[in-house]
PDB file of N, CA and C in Angstrom:
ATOM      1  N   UNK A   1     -13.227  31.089  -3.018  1.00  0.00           N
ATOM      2  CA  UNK A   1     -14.361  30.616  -3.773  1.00  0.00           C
ATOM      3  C   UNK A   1     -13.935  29.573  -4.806  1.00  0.00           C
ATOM      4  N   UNK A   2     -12.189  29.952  -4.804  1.00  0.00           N
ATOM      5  CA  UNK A   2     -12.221  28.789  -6.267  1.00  0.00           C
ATOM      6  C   UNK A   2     -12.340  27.685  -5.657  1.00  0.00           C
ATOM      7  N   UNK A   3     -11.826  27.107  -4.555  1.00  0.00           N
ATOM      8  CA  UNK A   3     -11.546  26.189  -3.670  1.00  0.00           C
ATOM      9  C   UNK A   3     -12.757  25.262  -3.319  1.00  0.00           C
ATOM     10  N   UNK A   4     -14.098  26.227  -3.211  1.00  0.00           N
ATOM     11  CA  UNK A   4     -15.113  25.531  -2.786  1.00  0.00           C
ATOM     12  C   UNK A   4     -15.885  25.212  -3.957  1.00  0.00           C
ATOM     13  N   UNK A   5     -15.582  25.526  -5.085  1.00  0.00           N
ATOM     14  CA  UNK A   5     -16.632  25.346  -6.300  1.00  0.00           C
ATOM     15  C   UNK A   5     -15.572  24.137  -7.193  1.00  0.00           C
ATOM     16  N   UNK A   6     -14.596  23.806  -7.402  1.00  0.00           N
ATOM     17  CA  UNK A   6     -13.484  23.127  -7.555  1.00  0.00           C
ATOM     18  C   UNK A   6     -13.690  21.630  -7.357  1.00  0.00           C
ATOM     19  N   UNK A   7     -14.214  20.456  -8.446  1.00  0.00           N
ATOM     20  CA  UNK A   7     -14.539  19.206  -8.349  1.00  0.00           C
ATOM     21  C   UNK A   7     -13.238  18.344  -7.941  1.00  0.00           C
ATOM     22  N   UNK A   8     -13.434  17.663  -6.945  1.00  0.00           N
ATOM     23  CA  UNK A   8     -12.344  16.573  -5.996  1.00  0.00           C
ATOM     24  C   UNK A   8     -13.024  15.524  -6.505  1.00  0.00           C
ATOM     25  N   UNK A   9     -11.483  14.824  -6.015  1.00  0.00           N
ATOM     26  CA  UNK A   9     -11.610  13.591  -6.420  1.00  0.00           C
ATOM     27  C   UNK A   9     -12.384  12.938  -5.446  1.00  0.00           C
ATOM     28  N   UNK A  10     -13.494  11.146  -5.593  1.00  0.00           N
ATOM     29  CA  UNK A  10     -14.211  10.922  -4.553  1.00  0.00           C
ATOM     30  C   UNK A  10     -12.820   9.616  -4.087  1.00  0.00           C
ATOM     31  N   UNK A  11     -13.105   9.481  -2.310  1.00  0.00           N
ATOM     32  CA  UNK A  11     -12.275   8.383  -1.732  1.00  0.00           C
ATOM     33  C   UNK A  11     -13.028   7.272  -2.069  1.00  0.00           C
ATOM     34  N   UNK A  12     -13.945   7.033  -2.764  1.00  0.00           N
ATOM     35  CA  UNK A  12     -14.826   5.654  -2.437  1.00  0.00           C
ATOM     36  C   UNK A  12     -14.709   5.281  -4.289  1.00  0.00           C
ATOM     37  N   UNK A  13     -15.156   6.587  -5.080  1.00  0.00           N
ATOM     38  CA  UNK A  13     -14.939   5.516  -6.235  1.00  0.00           C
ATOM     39  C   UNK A  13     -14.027   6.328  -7.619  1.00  0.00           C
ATOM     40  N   UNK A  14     -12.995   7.329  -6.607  1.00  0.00           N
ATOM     41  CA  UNK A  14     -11.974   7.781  -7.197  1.00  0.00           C
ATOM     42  C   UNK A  14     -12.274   8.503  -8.843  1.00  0.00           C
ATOM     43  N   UNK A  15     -13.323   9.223  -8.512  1.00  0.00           N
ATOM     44  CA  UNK A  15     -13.899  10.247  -9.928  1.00  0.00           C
ATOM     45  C   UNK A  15     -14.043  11.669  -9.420  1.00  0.00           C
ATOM     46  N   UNK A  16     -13.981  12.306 -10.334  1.00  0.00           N
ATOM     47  CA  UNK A  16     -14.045  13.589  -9.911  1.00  0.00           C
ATOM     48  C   UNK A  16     -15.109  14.433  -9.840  1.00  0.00           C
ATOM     49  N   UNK A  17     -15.940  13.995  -9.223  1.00  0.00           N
ATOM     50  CA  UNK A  17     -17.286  14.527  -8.901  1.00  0.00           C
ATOM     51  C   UNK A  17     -17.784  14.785  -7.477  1.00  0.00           C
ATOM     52  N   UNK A  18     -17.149  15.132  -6.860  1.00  0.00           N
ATOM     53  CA  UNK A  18     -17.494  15.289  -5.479  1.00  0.00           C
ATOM     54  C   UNK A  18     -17.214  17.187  -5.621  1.00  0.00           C
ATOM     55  N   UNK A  19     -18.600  17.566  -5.354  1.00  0.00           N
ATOM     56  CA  UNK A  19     -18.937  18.894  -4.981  1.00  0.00           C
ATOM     57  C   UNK A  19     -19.493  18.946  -3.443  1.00  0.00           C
ATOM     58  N   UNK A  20     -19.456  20.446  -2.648  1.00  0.00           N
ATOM     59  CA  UNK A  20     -19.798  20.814  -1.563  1.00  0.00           C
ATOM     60  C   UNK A  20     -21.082  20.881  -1.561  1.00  0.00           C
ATOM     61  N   UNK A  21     -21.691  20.369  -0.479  1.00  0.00           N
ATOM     62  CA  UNK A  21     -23.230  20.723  -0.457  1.00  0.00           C
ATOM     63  C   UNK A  21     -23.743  21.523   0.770  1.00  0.00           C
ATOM     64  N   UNK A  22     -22.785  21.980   1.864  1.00  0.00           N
ATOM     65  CA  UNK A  22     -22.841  22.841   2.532  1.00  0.00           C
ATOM     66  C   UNK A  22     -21.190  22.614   3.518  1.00  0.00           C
ATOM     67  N   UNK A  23     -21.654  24.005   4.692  1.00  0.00           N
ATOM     68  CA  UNK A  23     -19.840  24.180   4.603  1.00  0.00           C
ATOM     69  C   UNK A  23     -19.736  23.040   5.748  1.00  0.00           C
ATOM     70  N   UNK A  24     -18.988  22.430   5.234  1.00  0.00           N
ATOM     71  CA  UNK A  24     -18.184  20.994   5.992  1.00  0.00           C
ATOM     72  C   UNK A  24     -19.384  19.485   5.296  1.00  0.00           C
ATOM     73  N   UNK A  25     -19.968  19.613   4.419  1.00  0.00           N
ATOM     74  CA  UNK A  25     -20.521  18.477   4.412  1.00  0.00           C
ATOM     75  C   UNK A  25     -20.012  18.274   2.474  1.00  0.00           C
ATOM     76  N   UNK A  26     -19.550  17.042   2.113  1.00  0.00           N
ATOM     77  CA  UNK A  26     -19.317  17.024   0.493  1.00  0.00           C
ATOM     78  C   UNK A  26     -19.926  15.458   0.225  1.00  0.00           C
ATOM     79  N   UNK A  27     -20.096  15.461  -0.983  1.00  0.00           N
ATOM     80  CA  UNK A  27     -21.140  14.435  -1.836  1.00  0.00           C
ATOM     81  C   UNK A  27     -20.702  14.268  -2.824  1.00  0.00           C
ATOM     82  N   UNK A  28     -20.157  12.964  -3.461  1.00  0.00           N
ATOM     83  CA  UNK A  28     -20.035  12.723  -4.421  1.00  0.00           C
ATOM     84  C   UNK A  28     -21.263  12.661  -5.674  1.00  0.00           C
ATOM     85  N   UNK A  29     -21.321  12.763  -6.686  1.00  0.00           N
ATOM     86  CA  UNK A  29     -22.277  12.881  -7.951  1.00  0.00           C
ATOM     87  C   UNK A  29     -22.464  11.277  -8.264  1.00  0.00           C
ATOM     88  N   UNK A  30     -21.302  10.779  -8.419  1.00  0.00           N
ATOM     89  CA  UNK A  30     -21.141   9.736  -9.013  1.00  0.00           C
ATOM     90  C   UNK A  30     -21.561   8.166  -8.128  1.00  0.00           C
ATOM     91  N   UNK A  31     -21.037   8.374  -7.291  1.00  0.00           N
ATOM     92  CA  UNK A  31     -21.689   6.431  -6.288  1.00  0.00           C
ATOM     93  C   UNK A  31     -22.335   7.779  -4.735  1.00  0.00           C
ATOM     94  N   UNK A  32     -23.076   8.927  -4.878  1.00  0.00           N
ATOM     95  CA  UNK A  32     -24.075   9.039  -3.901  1.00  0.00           C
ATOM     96  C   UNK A  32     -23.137   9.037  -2.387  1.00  0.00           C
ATOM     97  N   UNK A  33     -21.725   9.068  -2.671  1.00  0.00           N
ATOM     98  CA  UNK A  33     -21.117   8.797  -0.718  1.00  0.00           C
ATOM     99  C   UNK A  33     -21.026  10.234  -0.537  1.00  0.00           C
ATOM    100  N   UNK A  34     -21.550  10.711   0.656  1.00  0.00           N
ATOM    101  CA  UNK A  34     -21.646  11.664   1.873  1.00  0.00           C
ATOM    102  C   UNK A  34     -20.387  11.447   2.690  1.00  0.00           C
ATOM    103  N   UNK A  35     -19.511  12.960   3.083  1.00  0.00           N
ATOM    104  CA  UNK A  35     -18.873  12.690   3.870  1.00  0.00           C
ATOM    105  C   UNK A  35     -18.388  14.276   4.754  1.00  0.00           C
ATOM    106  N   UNK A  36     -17.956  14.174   5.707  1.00  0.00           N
ATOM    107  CA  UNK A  36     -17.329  15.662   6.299  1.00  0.00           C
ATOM    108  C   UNK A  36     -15.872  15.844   5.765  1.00  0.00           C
ATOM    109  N   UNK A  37     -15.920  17.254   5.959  1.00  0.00           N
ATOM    110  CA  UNK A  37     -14.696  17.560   5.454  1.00  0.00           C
ATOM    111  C   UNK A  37     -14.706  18.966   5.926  1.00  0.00           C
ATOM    112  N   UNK A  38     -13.472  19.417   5.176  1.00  0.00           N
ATOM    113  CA  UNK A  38     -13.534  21.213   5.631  1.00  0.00           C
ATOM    114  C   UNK A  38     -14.559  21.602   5.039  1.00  0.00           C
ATOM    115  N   UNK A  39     -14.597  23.146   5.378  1.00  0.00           N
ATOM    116  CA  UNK A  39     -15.355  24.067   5.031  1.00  0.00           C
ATOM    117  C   UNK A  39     -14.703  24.314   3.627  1.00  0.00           C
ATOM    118  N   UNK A  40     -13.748  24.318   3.230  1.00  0.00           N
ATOM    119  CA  UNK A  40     -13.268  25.257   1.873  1.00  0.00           C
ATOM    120  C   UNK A  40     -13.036  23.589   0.949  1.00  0.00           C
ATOM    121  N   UNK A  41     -12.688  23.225   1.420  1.00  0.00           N
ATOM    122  CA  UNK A  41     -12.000  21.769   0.683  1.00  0.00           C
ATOM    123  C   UNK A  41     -12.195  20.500   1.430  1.00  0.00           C
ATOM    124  N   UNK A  42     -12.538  19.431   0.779  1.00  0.00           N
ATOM    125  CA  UNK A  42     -13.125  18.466   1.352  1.00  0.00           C
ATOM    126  C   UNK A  42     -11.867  17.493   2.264  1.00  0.00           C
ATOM    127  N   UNK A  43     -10.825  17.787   1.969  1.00  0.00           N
ATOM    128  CA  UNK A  43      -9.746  16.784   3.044  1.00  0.00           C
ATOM    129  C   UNK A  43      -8.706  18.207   3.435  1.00  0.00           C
ATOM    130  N   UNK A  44      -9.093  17.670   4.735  1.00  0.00           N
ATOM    131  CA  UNK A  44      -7.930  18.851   5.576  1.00  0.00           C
ATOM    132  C   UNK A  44      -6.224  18.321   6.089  1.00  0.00           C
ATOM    133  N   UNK A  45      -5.658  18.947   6.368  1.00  0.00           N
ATOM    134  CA  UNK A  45      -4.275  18.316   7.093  1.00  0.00           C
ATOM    135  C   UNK A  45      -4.684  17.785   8.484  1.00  0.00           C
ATOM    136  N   UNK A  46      -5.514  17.799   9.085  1.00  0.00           N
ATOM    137  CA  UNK A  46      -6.170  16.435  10.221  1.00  0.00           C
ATOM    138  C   UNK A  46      -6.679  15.457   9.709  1.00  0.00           C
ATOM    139  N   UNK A  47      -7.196  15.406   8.981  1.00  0.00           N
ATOM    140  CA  UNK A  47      -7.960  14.351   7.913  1.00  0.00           C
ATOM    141  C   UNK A  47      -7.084  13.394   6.920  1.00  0.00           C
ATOM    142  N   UNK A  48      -5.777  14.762   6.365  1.00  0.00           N
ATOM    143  CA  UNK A  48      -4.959  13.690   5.778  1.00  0.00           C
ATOM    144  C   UNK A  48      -3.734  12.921   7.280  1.00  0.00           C
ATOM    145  N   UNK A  49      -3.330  13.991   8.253  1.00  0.00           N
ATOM    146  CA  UNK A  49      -2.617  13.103   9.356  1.00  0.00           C
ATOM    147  C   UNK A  49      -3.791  11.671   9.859  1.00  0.00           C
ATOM    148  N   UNK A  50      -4.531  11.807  10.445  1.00  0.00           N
ATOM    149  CA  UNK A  50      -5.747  10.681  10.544  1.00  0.00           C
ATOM    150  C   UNK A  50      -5.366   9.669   9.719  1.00  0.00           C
ATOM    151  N   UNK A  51      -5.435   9.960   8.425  1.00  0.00           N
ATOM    152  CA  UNK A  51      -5.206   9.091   7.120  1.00  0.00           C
ATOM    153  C   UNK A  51      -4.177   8.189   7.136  1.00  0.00           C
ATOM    154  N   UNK A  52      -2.941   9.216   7.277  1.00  0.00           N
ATOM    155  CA  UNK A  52      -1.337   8.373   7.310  1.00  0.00           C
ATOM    156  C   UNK A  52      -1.380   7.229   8.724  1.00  0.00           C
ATOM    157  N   UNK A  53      -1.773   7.847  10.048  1.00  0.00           N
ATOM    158  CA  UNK A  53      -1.609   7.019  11.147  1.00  0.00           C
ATOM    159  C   UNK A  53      -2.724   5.637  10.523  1.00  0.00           C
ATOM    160  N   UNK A  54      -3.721   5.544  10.478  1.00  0.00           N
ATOM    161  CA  UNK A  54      -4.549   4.471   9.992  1.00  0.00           C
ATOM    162  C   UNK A  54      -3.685   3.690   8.489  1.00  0.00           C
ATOM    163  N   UNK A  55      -3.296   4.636   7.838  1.00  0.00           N
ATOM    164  CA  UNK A  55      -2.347   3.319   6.808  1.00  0.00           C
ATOM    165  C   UNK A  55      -0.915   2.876   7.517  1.00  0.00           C
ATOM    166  N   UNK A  56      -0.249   3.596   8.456  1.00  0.00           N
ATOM    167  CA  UNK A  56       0.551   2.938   9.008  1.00  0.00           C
ATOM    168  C   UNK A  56       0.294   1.893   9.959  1.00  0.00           C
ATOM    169  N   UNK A  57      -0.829   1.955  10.880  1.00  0.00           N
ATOM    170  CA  UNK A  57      -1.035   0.974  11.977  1.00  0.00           C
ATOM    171  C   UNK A  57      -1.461  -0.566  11.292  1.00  0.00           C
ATOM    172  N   UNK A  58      -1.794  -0.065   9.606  1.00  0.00           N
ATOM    173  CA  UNK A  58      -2.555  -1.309   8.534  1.00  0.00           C
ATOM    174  C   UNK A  58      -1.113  -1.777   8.016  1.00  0.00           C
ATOM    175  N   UNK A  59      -0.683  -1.092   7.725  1.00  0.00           N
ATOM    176  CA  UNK A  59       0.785  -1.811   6.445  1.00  0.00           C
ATOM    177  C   UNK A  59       2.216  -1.369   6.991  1.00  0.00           C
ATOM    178  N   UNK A  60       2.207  -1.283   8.814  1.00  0.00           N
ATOM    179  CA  UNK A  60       3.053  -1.085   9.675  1.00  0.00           C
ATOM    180  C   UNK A  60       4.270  -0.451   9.725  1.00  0.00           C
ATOM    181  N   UNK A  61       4.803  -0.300   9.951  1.00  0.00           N
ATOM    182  CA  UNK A  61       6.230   1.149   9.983  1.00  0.00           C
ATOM    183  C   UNK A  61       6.361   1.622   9.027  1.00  0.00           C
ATOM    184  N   UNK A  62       7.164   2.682   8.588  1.00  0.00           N
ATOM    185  CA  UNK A  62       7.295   2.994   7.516  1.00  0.00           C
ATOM    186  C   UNK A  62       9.206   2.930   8.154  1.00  0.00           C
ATOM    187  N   UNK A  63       9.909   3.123   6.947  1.00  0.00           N
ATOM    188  CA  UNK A  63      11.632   3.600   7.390  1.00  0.00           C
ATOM    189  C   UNK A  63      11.679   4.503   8.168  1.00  0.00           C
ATOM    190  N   UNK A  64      11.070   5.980   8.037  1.00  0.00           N
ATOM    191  CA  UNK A  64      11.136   6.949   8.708  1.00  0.00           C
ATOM    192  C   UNK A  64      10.854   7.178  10.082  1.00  0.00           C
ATOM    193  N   UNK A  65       9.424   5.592  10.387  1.00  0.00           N
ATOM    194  CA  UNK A  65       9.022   5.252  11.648  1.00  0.00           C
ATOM    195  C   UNK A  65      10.167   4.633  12.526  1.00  0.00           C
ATOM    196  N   UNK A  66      11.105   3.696  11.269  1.00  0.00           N
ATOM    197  CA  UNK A  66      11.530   3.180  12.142  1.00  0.00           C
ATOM    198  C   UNK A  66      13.034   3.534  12.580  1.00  0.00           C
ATOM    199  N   UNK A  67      13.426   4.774  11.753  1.00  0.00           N
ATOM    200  CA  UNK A  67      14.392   5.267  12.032  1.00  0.00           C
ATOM    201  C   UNK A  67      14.344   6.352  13.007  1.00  0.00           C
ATOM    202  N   UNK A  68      13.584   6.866  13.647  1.00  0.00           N
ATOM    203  CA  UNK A  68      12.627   7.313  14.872  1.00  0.00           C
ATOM    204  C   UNK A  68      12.777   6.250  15.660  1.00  0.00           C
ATOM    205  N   UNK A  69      12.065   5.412  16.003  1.00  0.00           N
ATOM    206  CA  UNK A  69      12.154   4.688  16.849  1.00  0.00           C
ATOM    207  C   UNK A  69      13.618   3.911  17.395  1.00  0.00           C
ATOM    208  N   UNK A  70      14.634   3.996  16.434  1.00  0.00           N
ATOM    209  CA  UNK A  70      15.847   3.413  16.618  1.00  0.00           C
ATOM    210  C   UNK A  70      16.915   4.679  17.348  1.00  0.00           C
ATOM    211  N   UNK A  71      16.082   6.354  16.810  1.00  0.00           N
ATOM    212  CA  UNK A  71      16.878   7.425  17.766  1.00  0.00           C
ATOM    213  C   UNK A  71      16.442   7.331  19.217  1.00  0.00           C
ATOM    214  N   UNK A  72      14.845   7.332  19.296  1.00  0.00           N
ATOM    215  CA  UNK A  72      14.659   6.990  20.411  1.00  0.00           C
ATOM    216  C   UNK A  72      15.448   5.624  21.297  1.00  0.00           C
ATOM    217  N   UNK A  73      15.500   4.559  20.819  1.00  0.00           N
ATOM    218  CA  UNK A  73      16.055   3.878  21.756  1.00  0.00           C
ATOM    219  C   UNK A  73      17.833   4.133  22.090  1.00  0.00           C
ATOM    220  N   UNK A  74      18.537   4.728  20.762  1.00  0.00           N
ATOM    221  CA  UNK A  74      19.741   5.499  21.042  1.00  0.00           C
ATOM    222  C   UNK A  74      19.819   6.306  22.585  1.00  0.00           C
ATOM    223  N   UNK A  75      19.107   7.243  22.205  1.00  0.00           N
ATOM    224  CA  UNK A  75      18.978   8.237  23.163  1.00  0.00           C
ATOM    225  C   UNK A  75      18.710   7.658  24.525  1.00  0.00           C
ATOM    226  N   UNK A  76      17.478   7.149  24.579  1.00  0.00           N
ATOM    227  CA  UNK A  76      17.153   5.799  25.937  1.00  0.00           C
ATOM    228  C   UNK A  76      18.368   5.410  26.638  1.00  0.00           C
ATOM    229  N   UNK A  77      19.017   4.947  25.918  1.00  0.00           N
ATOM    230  CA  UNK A  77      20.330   3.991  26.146  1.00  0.00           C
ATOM    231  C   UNK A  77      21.309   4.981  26.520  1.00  0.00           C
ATOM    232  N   UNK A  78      21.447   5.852  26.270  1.00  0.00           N
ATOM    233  CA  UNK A  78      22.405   6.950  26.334  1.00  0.00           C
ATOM    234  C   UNK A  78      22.098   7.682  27.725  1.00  0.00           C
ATOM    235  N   UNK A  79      21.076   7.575  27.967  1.00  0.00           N
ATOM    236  CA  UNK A  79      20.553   8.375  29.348  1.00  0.00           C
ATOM    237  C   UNK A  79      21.000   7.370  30.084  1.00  0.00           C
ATOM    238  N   UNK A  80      20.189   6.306  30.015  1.00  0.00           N
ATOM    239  CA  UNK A  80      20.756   4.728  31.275  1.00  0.00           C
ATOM    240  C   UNK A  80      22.271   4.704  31.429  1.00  0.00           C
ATOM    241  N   UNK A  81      22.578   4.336  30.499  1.00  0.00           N
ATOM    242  CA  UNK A  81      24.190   4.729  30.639  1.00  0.00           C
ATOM    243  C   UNK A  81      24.655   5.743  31.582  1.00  0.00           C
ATOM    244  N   UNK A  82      24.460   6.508  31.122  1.00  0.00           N
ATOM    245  CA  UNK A  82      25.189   7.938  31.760  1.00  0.00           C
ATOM    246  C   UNK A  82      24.301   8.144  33.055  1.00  0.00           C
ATOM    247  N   UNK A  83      23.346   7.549  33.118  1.00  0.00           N
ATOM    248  CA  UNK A  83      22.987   7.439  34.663  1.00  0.00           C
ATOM    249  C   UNK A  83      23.628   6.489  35.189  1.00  0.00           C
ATOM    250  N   UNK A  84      23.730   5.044  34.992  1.00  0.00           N
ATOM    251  CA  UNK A  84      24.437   3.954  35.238  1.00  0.00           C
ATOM    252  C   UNK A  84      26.119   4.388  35.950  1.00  0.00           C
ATOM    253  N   UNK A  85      26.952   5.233  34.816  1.00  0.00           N
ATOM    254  CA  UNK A  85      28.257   5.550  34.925  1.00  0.00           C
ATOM    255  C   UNK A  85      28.171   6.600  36.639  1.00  0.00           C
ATOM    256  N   UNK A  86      26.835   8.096  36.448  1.00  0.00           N
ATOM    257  CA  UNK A  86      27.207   8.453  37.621  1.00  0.00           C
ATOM    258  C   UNK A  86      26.742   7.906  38.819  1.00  0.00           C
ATOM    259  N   UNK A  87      25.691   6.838  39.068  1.00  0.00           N
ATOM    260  CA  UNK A  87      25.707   6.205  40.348  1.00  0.00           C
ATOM    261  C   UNK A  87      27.017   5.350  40.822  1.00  0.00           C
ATOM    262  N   UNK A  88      27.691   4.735  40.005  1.00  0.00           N
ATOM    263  CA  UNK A  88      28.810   4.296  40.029  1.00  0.00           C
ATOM    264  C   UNK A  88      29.939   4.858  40.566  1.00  0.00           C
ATOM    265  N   UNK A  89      30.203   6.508  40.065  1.00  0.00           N
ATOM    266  CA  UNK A  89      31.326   7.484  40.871  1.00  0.00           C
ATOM    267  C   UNK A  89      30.594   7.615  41.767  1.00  0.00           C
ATOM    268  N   UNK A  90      29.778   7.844  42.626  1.00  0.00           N
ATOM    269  CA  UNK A  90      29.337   7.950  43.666  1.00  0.00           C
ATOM    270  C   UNK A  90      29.639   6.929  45.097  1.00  0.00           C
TER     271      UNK A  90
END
């Protein structure tokens, strides 16, 4: 109950007036924006993952993306190889 009675911050004009107005629907007080959300709390961990992929695809890799992507091509390379080497003894 504390969770759902508990004023959030709004995404649109960053005040703390966004109360629940039923379960999954929240409203800010202050600029009137409507939006879904959880039932207990208005941003969920799908809502914030959603979030991160859309600011990454906007302001593009992050280090962590791209240090991922550099194991992956390690690994890639490491398979070809070692496939490469045993068609070769063959």
């Amino acid at each position: 109950m504390a969770k759902r009675s508990k004023k959030y911050t709004c995404p649109v004009c960053q005040y703390q007036k966004v109360e629940r107005q039923s379960v999954g629907i929240w409203s800010c007080k202050k600029c009137d924006h409507t939006f879904a959300g959880g039932a207990w709390e208005p941003f969920t961990r799908a809502s914030d993952t959603n979030n991160r992929i859309l600011r990454r695809s906007v302001d593009g890799a992050t280090t962590a993306d791209m240090a991922y992507i550099a194991q992956e091509a390690a690994m890639r390379y490491e398979r070809e190889l070692a496939e490469g080497l045993h068609t070769e003894e063959e």
